[in-house]
Protein backbone atom coordinates (compact mmCIF):
# COMPACT_ATOMS: atom_id res chain seq x y z
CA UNK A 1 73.22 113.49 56.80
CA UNK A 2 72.43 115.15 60.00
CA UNK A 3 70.22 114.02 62.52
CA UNK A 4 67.24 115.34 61.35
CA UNK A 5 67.02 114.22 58.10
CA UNK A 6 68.71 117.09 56.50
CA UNK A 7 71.93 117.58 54.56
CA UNK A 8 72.10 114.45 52.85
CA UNK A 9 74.43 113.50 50.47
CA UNK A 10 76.18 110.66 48.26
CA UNK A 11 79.48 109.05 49.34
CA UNK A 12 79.84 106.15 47.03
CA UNK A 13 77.89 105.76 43.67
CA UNK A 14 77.49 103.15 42.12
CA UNK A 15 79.30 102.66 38.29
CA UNK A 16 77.32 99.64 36.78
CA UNK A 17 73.71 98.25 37.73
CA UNK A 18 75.28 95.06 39.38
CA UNK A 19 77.17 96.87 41.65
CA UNK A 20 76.21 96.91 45.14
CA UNK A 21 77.87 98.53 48.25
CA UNK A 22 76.94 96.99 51.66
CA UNK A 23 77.75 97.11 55.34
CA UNK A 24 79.11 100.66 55.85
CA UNK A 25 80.56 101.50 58.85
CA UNK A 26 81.78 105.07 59.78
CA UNK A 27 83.98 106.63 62.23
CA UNK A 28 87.02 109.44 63.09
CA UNK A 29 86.32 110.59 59.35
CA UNK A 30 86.73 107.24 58.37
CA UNK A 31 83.72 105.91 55.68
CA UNK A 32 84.54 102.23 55.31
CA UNK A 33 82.28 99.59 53.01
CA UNK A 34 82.25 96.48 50.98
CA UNK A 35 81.45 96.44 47.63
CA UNK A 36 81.53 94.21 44.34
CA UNK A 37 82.79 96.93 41.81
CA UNK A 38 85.88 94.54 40.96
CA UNK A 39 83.76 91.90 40.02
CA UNK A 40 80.17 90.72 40.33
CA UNK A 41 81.16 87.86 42.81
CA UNK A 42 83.94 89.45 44.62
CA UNK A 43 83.22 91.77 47.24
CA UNK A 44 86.11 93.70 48.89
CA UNK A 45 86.61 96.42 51.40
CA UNK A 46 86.52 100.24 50.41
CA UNK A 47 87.26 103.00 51.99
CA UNK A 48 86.38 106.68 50.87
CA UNK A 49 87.12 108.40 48.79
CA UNK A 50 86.90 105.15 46.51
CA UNK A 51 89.61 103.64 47.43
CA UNK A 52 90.23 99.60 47.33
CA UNK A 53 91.87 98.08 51.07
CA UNK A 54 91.11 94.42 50.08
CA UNK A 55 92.18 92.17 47.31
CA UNK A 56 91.06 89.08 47.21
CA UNK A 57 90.70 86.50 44.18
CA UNK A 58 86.99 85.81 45.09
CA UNK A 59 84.71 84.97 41.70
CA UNK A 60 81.88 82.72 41.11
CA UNK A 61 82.93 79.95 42.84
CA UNK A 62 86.19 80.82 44.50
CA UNK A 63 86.12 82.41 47.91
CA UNK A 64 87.56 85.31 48.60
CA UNK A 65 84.56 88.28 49.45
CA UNK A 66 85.58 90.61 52.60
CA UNK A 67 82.66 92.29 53.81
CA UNK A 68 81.08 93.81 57.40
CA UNK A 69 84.08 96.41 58.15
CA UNK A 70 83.33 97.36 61.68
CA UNK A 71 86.37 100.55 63.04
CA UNK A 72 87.75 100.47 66.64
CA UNK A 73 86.84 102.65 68.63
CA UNK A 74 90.40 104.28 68.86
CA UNK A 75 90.44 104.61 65.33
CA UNK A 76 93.12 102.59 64.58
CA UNK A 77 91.48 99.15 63.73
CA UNK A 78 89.60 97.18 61.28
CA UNK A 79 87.75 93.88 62.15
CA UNK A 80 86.12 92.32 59.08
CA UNK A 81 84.60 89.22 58.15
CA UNK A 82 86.44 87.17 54.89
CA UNK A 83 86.04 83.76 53.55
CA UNK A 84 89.54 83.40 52.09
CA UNK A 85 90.38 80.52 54.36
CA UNK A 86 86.30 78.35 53.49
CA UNK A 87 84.67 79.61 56.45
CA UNK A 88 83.92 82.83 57.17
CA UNK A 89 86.35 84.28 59.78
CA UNK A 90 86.62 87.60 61.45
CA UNK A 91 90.28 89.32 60.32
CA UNK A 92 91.60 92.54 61.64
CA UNK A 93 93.71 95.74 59.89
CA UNK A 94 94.95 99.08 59.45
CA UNK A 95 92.33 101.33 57.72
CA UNK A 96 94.60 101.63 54.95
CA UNK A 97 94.22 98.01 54.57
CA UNK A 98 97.39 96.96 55.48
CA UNK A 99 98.53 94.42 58.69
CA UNK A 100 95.57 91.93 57.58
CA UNK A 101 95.23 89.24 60.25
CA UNK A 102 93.68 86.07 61.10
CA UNK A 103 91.54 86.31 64.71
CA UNK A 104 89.29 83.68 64.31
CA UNK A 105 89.96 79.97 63.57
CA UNK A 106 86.86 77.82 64.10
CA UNK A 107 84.67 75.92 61.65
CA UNK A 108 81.66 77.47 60.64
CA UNK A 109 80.75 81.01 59.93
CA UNK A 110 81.82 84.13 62.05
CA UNK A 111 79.77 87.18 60.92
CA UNK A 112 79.26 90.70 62.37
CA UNK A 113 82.36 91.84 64.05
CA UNK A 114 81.39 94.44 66.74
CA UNK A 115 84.11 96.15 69.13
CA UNK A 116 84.03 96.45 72.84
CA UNK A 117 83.97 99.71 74.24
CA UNK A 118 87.31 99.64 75.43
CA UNK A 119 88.71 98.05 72.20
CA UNK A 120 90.54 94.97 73.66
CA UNK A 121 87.71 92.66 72.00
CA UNK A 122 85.27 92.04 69.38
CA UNK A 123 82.35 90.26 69.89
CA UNK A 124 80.71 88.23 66.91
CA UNK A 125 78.06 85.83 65.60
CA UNK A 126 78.97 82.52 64.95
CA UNK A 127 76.10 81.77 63.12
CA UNK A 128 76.91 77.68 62.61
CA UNK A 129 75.99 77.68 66.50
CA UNK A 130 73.93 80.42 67.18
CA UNK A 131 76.00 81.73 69.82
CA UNK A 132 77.34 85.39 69.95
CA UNK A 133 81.27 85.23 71.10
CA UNK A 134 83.83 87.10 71.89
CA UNK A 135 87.63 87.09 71.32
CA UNK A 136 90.44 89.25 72.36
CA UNK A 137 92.26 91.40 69.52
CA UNK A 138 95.55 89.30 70.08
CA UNK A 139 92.76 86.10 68.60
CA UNK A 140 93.08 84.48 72.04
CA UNK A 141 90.07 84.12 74.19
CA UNK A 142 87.21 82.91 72.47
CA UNK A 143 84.44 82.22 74.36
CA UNK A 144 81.04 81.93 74.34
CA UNK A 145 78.98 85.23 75.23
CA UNK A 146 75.09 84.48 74.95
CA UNK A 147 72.83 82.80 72.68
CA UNK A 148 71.66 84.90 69.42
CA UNK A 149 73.03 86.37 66.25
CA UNK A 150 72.02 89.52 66.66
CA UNK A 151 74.87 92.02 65.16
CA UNK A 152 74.01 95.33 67.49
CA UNK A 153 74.65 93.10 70.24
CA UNK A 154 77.33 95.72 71.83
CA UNK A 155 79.64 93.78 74.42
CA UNK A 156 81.47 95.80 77.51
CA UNK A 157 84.56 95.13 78.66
């Protein structure tokens, strides 16, 4: 929709009553967003027009829901949070869903991927500790930023 309200319309509906689509993120033309179409406890990444980037084996009980897309600012990028590995960890890729990676290692939760201005970082929640952190997009320098879990925390260079 625009600004003011007007010219809304629908980018994703939803096929069955169980199915819910969460965390959008939008950018360069790009409509990303998770979604448990596949399965009612899987949730994968989607990109529009409805078309599946993630694939998991996530079901009731076995991990595997990718969720929180957040795009780069050049465009080019994908951070996401997964919980493949047991914890949730904050993975990177190509908006066509290919070149998944691993950035984050640590035990306990990392939630909320959001990109530094100049796109050399994300910063995210690690909400075992409390601490918003940062790490490079190579998955080397994670640090410690400032207490808080707040996910429109929006880190500078």
């Amino acid at each position: 929709m625009r600004a003011d309200g007007t010219g809304q319309r629908v980018l994703v509906r939803r096929v069955a009553r169980w199915h819910e689509h969460t965390t959008p993120a939008w950018g360069r033309g790009v409509f990303l967003y998770a979604s448990n179409r596949v399965g009612f406890f899987n949730t994968e990444l989607y990109a529009t027009p409805a078309r599946r980037l993630t694939f998991t084996k996530g079901s009731d009980g076995v991990l595997g829901d990718d969720s929180m897309p957040a795009l780069s600012p050049d465009g080019r990028r994908v951070a996401f949070t997964s919980n493949r590995t047991q914890d949730g960890e904050i993975w990177l890729m190509a908006p066509d869903g290919t070149r998944q990676k691993q950035l984050t290692h640590r035990r306990g939760d990392d939630f909320f991927p959001a990109w530094t201005d100049d796109g050399t970082a994300i910063a995210f929640a690690a909400i075992d500790t409390g601490w918003i952190m940062r790490v490079d997009v190579d998955g080397s320098g994670v640090r410690r930023l400032v207490r808080g879990v707040d996910p429109a925390f929006r880190p500078t260079r």
